[in-house]
N, C-alpha and C. Protein backbone atom coordinates (compact mmCIF):
# COMPACT_ATOMS: atom_id res chain seq x y z
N UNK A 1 11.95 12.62 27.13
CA UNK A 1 10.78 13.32 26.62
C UNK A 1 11.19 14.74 26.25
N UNK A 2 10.39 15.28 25.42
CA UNK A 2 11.02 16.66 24.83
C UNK A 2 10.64 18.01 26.13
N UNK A 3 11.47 18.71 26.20
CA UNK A 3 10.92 20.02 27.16
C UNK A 3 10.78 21.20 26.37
N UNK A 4 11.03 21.36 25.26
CA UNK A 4 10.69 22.78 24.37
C UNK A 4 9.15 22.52 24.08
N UNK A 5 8.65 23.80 24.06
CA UNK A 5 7.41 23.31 23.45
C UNK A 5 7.28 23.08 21.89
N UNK A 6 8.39 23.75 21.37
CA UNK A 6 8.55 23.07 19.72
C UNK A 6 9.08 21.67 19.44
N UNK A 7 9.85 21.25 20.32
CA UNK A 7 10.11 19.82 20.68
C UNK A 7 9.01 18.97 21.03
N UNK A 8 8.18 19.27 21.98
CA UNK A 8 6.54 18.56 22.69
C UNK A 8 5.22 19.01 21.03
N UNK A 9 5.36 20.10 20.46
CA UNK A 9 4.39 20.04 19.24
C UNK A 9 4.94 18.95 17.88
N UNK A 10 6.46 19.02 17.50
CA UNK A 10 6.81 18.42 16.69
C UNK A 10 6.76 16.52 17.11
N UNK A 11 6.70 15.99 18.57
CA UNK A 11 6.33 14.63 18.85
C UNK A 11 4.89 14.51 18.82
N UNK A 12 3.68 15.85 19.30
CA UNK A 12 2.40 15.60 18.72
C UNK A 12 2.16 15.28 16.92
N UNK A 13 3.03 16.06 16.77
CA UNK A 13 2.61 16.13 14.92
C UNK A 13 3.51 14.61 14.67
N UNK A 14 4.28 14.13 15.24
CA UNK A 14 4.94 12.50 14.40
C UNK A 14 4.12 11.60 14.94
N UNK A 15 3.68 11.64 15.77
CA UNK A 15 2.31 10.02 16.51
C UNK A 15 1.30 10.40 15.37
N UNK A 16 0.88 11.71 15.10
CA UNK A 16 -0.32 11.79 14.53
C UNK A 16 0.38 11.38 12.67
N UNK A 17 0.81 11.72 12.01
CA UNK A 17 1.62 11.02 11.24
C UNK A 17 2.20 9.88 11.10
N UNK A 18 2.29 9.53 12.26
CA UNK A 18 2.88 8.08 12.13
C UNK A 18 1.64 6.96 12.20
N UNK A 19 0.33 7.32 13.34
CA UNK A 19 -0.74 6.99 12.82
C UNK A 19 -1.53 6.86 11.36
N UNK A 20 -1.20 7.83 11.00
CA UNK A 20 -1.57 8.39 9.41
C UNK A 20 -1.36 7.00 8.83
N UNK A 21 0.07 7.27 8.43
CA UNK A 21 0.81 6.38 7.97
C UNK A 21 0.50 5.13 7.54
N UNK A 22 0.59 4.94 9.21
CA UNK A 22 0.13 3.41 9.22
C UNK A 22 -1.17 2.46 8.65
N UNK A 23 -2.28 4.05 8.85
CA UNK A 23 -3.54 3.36 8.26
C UNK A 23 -3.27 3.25 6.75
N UNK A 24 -2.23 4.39 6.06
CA UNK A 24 -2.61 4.44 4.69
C UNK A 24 -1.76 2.77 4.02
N UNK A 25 -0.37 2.31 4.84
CA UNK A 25 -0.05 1.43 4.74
C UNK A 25 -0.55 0.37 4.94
N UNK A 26 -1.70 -0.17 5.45
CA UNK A 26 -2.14 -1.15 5.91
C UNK A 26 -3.41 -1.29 5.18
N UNK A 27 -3.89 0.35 4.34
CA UNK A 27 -5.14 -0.23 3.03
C UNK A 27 -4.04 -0.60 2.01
N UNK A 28 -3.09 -0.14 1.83
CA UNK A 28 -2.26 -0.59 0.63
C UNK A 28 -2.13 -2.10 0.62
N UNK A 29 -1.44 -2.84 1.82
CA UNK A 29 -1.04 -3.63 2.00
C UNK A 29 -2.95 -4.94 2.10
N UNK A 30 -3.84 -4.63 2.51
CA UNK A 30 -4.75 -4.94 2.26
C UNK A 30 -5.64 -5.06 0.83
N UNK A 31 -5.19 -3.93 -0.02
CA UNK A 31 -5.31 -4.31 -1.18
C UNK A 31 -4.56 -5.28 -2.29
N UNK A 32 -3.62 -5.16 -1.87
CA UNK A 32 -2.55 -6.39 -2.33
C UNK A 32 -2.84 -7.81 -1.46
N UNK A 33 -3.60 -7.68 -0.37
CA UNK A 33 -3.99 -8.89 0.05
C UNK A 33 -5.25 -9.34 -0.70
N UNK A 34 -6.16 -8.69 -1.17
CA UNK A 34 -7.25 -8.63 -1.96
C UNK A 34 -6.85 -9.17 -3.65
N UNK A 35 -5.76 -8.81 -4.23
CA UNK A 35 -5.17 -9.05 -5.33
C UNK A 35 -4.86 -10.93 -5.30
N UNK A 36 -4.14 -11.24 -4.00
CA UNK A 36 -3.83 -12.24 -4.11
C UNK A 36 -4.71 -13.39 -3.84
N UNK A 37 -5.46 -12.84 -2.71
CA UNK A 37 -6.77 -14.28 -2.40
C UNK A 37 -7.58 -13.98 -3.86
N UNK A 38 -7.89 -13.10 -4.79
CA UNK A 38 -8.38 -13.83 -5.92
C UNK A 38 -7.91 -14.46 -7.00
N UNK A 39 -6.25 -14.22 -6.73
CA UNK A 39 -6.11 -15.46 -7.79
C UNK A 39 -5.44 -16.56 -7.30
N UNK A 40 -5.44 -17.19 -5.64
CA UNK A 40 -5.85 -18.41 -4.88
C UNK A 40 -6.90 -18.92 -5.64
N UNK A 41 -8.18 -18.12 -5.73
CA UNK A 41 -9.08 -18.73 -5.32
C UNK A 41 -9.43 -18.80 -6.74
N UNK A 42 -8.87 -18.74 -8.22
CA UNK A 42 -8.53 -18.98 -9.39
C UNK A 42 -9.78 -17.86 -10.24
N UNK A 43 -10.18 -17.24 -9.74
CA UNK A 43 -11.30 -16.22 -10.47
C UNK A 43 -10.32 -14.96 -11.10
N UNK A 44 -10.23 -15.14 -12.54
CA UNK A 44 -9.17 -14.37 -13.54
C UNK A 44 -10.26 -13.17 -13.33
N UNK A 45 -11.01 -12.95 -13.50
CA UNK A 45 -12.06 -11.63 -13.53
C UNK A 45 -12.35 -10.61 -12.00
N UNK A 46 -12.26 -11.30 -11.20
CA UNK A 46 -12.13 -10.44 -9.71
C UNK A 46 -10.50 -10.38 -9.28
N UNK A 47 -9.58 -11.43 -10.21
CA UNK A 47 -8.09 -10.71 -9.55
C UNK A 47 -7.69 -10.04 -10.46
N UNK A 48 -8.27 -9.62 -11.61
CA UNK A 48 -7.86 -8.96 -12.31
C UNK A 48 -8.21 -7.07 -12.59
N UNK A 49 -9.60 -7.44 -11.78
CA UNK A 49 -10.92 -6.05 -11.16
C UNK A 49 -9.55 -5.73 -9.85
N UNK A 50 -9.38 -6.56 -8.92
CA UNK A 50 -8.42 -6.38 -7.60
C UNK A 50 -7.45 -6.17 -8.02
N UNK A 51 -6.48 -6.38 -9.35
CA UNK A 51 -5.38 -5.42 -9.65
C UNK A 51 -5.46 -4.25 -10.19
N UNK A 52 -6.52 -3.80 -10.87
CA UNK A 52 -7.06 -2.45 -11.12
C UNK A 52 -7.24 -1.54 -9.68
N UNK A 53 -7.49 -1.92 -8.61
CA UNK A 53 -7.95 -1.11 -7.63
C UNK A 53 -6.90 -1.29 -6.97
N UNK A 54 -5.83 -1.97 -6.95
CA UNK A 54 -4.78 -1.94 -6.10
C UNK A 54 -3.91 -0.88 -6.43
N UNK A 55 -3.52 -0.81 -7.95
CA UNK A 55 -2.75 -0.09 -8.68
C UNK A 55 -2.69 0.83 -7.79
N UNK A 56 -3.38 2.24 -7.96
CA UNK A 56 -3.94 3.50 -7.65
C UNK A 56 -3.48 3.50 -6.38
N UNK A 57 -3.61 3.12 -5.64
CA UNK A 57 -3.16 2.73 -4.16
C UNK A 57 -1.57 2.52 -4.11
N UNK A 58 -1.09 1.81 -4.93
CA UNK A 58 0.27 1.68 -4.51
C UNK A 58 1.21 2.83 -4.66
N UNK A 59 0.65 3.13 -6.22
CA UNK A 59 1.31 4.61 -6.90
C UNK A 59 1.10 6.12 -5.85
N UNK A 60 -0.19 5.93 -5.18
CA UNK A 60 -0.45 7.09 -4.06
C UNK A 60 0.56 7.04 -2.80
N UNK A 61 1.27 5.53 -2.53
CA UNK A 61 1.74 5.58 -1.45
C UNK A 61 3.19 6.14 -1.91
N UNK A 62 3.33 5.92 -3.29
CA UNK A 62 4.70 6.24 -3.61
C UNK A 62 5.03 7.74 -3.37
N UNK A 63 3.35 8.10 -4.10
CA UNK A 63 3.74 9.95 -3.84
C UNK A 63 3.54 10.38 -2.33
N UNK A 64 3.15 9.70 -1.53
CA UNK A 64 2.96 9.97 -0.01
C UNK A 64 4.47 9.86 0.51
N UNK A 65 5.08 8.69 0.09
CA UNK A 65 6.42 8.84 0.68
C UNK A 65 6.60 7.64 1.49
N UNK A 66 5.46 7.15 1.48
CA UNK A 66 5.41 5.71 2.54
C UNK A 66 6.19 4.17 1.63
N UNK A 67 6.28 4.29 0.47
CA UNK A 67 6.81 3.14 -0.30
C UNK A 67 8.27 3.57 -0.96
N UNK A 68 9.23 3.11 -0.76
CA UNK A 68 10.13 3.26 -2.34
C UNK A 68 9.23 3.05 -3.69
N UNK A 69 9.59 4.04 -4.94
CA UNK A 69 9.11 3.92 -6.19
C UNK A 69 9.52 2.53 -6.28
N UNK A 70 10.63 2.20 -6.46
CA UNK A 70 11.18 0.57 -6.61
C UNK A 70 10.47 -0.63 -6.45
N UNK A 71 10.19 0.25 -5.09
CA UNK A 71 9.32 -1.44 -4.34
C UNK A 71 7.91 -1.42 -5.11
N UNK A 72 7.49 -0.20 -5.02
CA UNK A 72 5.61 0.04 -5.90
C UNK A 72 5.69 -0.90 -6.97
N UNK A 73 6.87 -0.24 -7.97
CA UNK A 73 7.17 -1.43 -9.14
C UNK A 73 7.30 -2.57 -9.06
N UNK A 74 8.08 -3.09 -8.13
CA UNK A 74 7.95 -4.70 -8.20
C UNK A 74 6.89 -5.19 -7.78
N UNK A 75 6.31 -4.61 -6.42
CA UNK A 75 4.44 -5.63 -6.17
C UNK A 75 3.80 -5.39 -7.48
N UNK A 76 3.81 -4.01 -8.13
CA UNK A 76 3.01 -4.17 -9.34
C UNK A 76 3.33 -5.13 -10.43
N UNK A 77 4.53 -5.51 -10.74
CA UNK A 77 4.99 -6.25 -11.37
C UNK A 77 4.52 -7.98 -10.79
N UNK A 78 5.03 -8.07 -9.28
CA UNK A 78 4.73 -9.18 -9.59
C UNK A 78 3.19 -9.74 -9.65
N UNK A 79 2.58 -8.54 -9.23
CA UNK A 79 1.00 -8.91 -8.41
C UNK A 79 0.31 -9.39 -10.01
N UNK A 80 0.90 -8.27 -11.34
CA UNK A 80 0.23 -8.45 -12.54
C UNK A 80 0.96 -9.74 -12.74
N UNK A 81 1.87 -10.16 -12.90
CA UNK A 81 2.27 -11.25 -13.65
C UNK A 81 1.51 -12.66 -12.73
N UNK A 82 1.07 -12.66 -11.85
CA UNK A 82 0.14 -13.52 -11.37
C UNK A 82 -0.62 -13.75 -11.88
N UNK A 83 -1.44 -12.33 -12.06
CA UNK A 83 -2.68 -12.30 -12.77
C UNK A 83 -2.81 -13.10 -14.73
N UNK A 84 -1.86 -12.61 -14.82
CA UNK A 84 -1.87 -13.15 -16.28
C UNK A 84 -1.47 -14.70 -16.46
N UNK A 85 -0.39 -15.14 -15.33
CA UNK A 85 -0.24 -16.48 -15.54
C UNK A 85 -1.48 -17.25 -14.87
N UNK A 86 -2.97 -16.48 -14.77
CA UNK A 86 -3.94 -17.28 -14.61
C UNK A 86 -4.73 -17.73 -15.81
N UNK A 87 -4.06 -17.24 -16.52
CA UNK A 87 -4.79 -17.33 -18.46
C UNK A 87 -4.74 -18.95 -18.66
């Protein structure tokens, strides 16, 4: 455990960040779950509304720091090309 008190403030500030984090990762990752049960469930018009609202979300996590740019691109990539091979 840390004994400085700049050591004991900087492990308060990473739980509370790492909390952060986690929630902002887990709407991301929830919106991409939202992307995919609508085009399971074959409705081209709500997975296609659910890739509009996912977008925004993924690109925010990129600038947060929580995603590689890389990776943002490929769920976006593949999440849209789902969407379109529902045509």
């Amino acid at each position: 455990m840390a004994n400085s008190a700049s050591a004991k403030k900087r492990a308060r500030q990473a739980s509370k960040r790492r909390l952060h984090n986690q929630a902002l990762r887990s709407r991301m990752r929830t919106y991409i779950k939202g992307v995919l049960a609508a085009v399971e469930s074959g409705d081209k018009a709500a997975a296609a509304t659910a890739y509009q609202q996912a977008v925004p979300f993924i690109d925010s996590a990129v600038n947060k720091g929580l995603i590689h740019k890389n990776k943002a691109s490929r769920s976006k990539s593949r999440l849209n090309a789902r969407v379109k091979a529902m045509a």
